[in-house]
N, C-alpha and C. Protein backbone atom coordinates (compact mmCIF):
# COMPACT_ATOMS: atom_id res chain seq x y z
N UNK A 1 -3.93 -12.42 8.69
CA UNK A 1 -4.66 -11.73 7.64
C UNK A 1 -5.43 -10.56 8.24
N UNK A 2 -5.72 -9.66 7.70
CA UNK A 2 -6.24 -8.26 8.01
C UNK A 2 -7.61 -8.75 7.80
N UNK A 3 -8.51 -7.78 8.68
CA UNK A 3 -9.94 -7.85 8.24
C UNK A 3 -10.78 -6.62 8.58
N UNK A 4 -10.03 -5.80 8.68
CA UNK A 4 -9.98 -3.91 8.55
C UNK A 4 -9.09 -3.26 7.85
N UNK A 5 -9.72 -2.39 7.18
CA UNK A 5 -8.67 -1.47 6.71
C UNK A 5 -9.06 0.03 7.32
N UNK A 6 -7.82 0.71 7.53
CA UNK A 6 -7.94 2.27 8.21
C UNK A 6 -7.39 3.06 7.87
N UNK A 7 -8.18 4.74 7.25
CA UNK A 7 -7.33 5.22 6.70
C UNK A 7 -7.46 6.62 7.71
N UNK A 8 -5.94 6.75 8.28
CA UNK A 8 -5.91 7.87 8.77
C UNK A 8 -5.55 9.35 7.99
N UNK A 9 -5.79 10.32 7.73
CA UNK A 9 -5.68 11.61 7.64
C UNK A 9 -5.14 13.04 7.61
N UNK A 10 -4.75 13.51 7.46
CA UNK A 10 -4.25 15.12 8.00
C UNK A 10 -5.08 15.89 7.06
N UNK A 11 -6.00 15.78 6.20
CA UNK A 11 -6.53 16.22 4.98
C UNK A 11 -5.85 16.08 3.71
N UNK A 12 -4.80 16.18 3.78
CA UNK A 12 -3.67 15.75 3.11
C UNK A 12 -3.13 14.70 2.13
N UNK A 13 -2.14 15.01 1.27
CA UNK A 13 -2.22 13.66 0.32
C UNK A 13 -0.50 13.22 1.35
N UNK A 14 0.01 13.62 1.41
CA UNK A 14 1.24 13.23 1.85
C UNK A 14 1.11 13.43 3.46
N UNK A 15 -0.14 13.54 4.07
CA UNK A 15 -0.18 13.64 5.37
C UNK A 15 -2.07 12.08 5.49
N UNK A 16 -1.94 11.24 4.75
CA UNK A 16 -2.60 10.36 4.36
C UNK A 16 -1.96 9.04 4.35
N UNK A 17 -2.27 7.96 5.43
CA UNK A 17 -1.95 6.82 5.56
C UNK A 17 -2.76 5.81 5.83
N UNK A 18 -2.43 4.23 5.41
CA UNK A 18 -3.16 3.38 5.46
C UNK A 18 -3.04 2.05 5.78
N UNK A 19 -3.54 1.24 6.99
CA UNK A 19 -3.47 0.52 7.65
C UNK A 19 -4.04 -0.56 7.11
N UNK A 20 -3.94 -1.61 7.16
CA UNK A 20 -3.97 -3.15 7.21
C UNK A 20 -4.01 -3.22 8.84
N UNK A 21 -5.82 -3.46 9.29
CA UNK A 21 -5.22 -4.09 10.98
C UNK A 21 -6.21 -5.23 11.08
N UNK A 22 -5.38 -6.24 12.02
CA UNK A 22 -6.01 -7.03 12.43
C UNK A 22 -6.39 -6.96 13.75
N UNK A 23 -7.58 -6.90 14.11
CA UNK A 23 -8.29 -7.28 15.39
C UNK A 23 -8.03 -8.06 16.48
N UNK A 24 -7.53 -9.67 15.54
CA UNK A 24 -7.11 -10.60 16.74
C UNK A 24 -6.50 -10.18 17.10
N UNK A 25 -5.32 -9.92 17.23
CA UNK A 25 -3.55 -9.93 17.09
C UNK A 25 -4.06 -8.00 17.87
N UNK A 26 -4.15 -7.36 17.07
CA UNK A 26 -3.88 -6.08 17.41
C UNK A 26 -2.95 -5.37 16.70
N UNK A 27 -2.66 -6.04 15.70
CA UNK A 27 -1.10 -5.48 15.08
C UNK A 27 -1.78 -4.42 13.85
N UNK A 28 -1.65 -3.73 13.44
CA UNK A 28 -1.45 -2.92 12.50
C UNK A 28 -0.74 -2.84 11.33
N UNK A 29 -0.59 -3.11 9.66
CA UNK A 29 0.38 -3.34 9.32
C UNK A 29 0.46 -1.64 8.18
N UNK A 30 1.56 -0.65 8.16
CA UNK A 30 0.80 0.24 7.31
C UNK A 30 1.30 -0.37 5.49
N UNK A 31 -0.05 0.26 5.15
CA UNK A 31 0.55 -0.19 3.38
C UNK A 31 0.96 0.71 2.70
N UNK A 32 1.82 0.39 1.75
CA UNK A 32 3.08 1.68 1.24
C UNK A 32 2.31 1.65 0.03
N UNK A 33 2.11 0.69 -0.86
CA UNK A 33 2.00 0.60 -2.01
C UNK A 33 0.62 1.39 -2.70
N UNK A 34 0.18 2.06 -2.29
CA UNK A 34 -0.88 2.93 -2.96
C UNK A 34 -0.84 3.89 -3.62
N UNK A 35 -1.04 3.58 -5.26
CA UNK A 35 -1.39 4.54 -5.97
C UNK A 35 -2.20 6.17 -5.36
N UNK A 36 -3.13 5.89 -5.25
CA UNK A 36 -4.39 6.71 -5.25
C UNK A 36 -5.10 6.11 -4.20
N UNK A 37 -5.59 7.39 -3.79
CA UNK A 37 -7.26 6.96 -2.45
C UNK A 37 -8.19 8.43 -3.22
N UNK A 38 -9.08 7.25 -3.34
CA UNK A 38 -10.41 8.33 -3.96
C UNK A 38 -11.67 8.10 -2.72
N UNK A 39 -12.48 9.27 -2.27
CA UNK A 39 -13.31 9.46 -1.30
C UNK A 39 -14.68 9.82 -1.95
N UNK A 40 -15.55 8.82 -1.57
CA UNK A 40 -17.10 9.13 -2.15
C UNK A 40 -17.57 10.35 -1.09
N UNK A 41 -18.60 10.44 -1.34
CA UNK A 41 -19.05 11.53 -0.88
C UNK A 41 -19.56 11.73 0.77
N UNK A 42 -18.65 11.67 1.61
CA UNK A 42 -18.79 11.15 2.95
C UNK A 42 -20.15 11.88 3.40
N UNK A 43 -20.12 13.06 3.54
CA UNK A 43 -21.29 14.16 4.32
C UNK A 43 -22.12 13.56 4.36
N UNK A 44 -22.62 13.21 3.22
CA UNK A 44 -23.77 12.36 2.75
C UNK A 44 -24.84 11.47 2.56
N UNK A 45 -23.86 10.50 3.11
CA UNK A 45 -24.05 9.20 2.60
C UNK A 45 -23.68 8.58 4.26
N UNK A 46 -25.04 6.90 4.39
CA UNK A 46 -24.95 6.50 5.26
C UNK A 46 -23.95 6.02 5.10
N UNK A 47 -23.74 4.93 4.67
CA UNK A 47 -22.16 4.45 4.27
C UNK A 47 -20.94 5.12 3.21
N UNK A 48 -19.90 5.59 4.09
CA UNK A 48 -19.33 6.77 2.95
C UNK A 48 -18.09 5.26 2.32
N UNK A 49 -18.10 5.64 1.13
CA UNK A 49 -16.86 4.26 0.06
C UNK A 49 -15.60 5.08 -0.11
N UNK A 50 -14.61 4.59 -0.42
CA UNK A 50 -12.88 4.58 -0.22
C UNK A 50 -12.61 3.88 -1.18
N UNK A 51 -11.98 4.32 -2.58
CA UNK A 51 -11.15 3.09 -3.07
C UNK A 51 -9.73 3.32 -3.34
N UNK A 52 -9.30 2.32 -3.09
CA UNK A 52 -7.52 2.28 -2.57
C UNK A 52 -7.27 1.82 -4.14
N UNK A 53 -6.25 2.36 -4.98
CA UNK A 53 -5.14 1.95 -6.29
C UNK A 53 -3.90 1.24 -5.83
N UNK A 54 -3.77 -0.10 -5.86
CA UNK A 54 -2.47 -0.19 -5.35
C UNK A 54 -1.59 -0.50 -6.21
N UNK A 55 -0.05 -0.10 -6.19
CA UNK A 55 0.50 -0.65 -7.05
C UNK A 55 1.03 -2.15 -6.98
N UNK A 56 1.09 -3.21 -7.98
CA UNK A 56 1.27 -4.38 -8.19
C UNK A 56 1.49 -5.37 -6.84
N UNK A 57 -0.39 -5.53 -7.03
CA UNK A 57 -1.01 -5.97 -5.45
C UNK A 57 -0.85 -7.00 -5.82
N UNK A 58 -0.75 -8.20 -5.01
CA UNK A 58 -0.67 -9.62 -4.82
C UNK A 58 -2.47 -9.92 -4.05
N UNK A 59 -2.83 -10.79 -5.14
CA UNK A 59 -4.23 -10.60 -4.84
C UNK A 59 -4.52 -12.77 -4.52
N UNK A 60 -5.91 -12.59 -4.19
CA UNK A 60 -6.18 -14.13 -4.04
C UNK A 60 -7.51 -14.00 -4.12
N UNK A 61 -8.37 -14.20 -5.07
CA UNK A 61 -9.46 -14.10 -5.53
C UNK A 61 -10.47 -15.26 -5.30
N UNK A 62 -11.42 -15.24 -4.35
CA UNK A 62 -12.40 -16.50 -5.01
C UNK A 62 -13.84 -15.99 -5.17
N UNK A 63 -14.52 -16.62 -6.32
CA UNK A 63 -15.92 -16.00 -6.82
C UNK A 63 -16.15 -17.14 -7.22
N UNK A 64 -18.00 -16.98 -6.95
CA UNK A 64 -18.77 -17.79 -7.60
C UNK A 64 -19.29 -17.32 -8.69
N UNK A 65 -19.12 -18.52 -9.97
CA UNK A 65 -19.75 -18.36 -11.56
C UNK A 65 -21.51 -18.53 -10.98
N UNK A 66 -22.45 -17.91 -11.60
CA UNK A 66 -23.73 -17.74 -12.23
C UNK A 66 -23.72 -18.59 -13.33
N UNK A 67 -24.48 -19.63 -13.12
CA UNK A 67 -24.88 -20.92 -14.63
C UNK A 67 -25.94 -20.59 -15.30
């Protein structure tokens, strides 16, 4: 399982790629399936946000309900 994600660059939308890596292992996996990458406002901001669109992601969800 991944527990980084990395997105490398050229400025570019078709010069823009994105990694799945894992640490233990060292492996890298790249992910094809992305819609869209939208970029908050890096300059800015201590922590700059990334959100990845993927198309028909296989997800595994767990959350805690509020009673």
């Amino acid at each position: 399982m991944a527990n980084k994600i990395r997105v490398v660059s050229d400025g570019t939308p078709a010069g823009t790629r994105v990694f799945a890596c894992n640490r233990e292992n060292g492996v890298d996996v790249e992910l094809s399936d992305i819609l869209k990458i939208e970029f908050g406002e890096i300059a800015h901001q201590v922590m700059p946000t990334v959100r990845l669109t993927f198309f028909k992601p296989e997800i595994d969800i767990l959350a805690e309900l509020e009673e």
